[in-house]
Protein backbone atom coordinates (compact mmCIF):
# COMPACT_ATOMS: atom_id res chain seq x y z
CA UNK A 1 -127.30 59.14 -70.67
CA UNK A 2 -128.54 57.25 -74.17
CA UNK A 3 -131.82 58.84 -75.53
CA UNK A 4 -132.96 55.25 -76.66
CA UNK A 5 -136.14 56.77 -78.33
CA UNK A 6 -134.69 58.20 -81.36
CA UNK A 7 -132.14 57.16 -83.97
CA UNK A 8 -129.15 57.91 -83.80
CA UNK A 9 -128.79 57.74 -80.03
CA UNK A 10 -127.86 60.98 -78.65
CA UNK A 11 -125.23 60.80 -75.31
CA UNK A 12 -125.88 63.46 -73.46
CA UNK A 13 -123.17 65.33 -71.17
CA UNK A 14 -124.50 67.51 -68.20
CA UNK A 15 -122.46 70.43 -67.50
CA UNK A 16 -123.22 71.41 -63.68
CA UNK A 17 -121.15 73.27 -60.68
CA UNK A 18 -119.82 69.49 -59.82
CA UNK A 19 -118.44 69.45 -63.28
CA UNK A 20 -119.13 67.31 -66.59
CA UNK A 21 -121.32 64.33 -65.99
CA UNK A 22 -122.86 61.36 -67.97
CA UNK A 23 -125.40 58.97 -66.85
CA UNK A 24 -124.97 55.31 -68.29
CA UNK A 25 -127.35 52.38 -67.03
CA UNK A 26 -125.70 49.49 -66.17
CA UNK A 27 -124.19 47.64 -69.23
CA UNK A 28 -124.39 50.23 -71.27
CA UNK A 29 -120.86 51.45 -70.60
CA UNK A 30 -119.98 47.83 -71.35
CA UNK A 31 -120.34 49.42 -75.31
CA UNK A 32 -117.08 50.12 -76.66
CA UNK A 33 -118.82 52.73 -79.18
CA UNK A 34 -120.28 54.26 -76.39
CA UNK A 35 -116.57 54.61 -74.67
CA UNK A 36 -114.90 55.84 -77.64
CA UNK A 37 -117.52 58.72 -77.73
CA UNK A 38 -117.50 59.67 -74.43
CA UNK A 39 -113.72 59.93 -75.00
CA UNK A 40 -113.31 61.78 -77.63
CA UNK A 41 -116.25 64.21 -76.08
CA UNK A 42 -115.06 68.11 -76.01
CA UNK A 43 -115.33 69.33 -73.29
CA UNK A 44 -114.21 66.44 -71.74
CA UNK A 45 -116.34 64.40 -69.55
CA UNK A 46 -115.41 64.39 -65.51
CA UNK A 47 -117.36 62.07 -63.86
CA UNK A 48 -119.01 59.12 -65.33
CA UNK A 49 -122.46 57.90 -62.97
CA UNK A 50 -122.92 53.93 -63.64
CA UNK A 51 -126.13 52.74 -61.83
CA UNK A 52 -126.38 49.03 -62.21
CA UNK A 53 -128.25 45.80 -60.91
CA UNK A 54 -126.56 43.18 -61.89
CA UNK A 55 -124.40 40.24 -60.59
CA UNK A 56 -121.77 40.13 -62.82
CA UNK A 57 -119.40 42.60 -61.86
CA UNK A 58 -115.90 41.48 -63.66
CA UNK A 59 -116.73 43.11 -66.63
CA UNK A 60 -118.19 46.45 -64.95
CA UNK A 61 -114.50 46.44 -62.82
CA UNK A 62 -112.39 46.16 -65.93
CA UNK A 63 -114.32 48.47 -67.59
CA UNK A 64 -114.18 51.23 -65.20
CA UNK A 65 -110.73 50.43 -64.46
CA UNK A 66 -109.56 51.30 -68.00
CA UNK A 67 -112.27 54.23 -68.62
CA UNK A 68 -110.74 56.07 -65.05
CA UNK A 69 -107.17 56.36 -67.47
CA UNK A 70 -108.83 55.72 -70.96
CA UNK A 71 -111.07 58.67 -70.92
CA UNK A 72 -109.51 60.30 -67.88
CA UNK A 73 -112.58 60.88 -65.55
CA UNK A 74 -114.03 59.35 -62.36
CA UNK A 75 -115.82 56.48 -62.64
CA UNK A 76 -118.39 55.78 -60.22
CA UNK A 77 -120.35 51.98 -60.28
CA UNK A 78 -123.46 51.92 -58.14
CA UNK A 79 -124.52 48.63 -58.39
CA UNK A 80 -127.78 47.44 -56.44
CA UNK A 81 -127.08 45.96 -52.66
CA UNK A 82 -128.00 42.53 -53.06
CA UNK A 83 -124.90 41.91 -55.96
CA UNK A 84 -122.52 44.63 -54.31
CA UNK A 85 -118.96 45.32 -55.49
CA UNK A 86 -119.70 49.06 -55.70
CA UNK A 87 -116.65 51.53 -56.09
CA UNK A 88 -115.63 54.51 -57.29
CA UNK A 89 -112.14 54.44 -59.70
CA UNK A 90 -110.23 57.54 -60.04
CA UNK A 91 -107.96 58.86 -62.73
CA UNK A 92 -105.17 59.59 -60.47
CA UNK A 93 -102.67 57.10 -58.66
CA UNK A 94 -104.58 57.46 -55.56
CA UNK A 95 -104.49 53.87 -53.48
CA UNK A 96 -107.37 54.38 -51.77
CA UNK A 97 -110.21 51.52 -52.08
CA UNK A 98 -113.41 52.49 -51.86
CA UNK A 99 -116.28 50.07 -52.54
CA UNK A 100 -119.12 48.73 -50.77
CA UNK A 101 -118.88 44.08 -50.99
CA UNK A 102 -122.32 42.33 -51.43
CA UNK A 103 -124.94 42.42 -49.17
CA UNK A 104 -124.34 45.55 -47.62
CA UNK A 105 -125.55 49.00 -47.84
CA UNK A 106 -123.59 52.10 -47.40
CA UNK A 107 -122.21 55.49 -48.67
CA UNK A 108 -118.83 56.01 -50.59
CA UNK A 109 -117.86 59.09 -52.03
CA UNK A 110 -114.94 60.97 -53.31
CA UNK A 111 -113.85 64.62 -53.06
CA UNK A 112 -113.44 65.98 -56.51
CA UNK A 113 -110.91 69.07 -57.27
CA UNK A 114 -112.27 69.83 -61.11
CA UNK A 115 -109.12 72.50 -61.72
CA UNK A 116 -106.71 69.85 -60.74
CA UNK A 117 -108.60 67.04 -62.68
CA UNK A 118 -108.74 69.37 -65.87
CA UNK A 119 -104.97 70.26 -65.41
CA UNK A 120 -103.79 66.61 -64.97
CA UNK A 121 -106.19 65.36 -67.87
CA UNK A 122 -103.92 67.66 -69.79
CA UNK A 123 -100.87 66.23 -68.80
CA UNK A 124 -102.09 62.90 -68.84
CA UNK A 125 -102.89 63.27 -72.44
CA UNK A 126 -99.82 64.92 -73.67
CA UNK A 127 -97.63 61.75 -72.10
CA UNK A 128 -100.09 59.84 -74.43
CA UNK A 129 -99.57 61.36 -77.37
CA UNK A 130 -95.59 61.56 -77.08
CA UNK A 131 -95.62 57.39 -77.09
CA UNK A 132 -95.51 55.62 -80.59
CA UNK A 133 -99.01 53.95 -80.70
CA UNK A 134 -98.57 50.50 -81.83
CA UNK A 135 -100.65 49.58 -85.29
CA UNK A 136 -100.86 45.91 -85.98
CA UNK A 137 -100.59 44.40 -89.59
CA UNK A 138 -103.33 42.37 -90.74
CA UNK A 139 -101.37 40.82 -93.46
């Protein structure tokens, strides 16, 4: 969640017994700043909440696509009925679609192990760090 009323904005992490949670309205998390932050939070975030109503989805998917890896938590997009294209993205290589298409209501939901999601983050990041990041020139 963004405290909009002061400056500088404050994100605020929840820490409850379903584990590490932010709230970010709708295009919020479209804010790379905002991203970055939420990655580098410690503890590290779990579960991101995206509440949305908007009919531009591409850029929420992409988003949320990358952030499920990027910042290694689960990503859930709630976007009003009417637009649709709900759907929950998970850090781990699980297939499994869920998301609600346009113009219909209904209930998705994913079971969340926090131990193994803490223990794989740590993995997860470790294989990042071993790879040579890739620095362009400018000149």
């Amino acid at each position: 969640m963004i405290d909009v009323s002061s400056f500088p904005r404050k994100t605020i992490i929840c820490n409850t017994e379903y584990g590490r949670i932010t709230i970010t309205i709708c295009r919020d998390f479209l804010d790379m700043d905002l991203r970055v932050e939420l990655k580098n939070f410690e503890p590290a975030i779990d579960i991101i909440l995206n509440p949305a109503f908007t009919p531009v989805t591409a850029d929420f998917n992409a988003t949320h696509f990358d952030a499920r890896r990027s910042i290694y938590a689960y990503c859930f997009f709630a976007n009003v009925a009417e637009f649709g294209d709900s759907i929950i993205y998970t850090p781990e290589k699980d297939h499994t679609e869920r998301k609600i298409p346009a113009k219909e209501e209904g209930l998705i939901y994913k079971d969340i192990d926090l131990f193994k999601l803490r223990s794989e983050r740590k993995k997860w990041e470790k294989e990042q760090k071993k790879e040579r990041q890739f620095i362009q020139s400018t000149r």
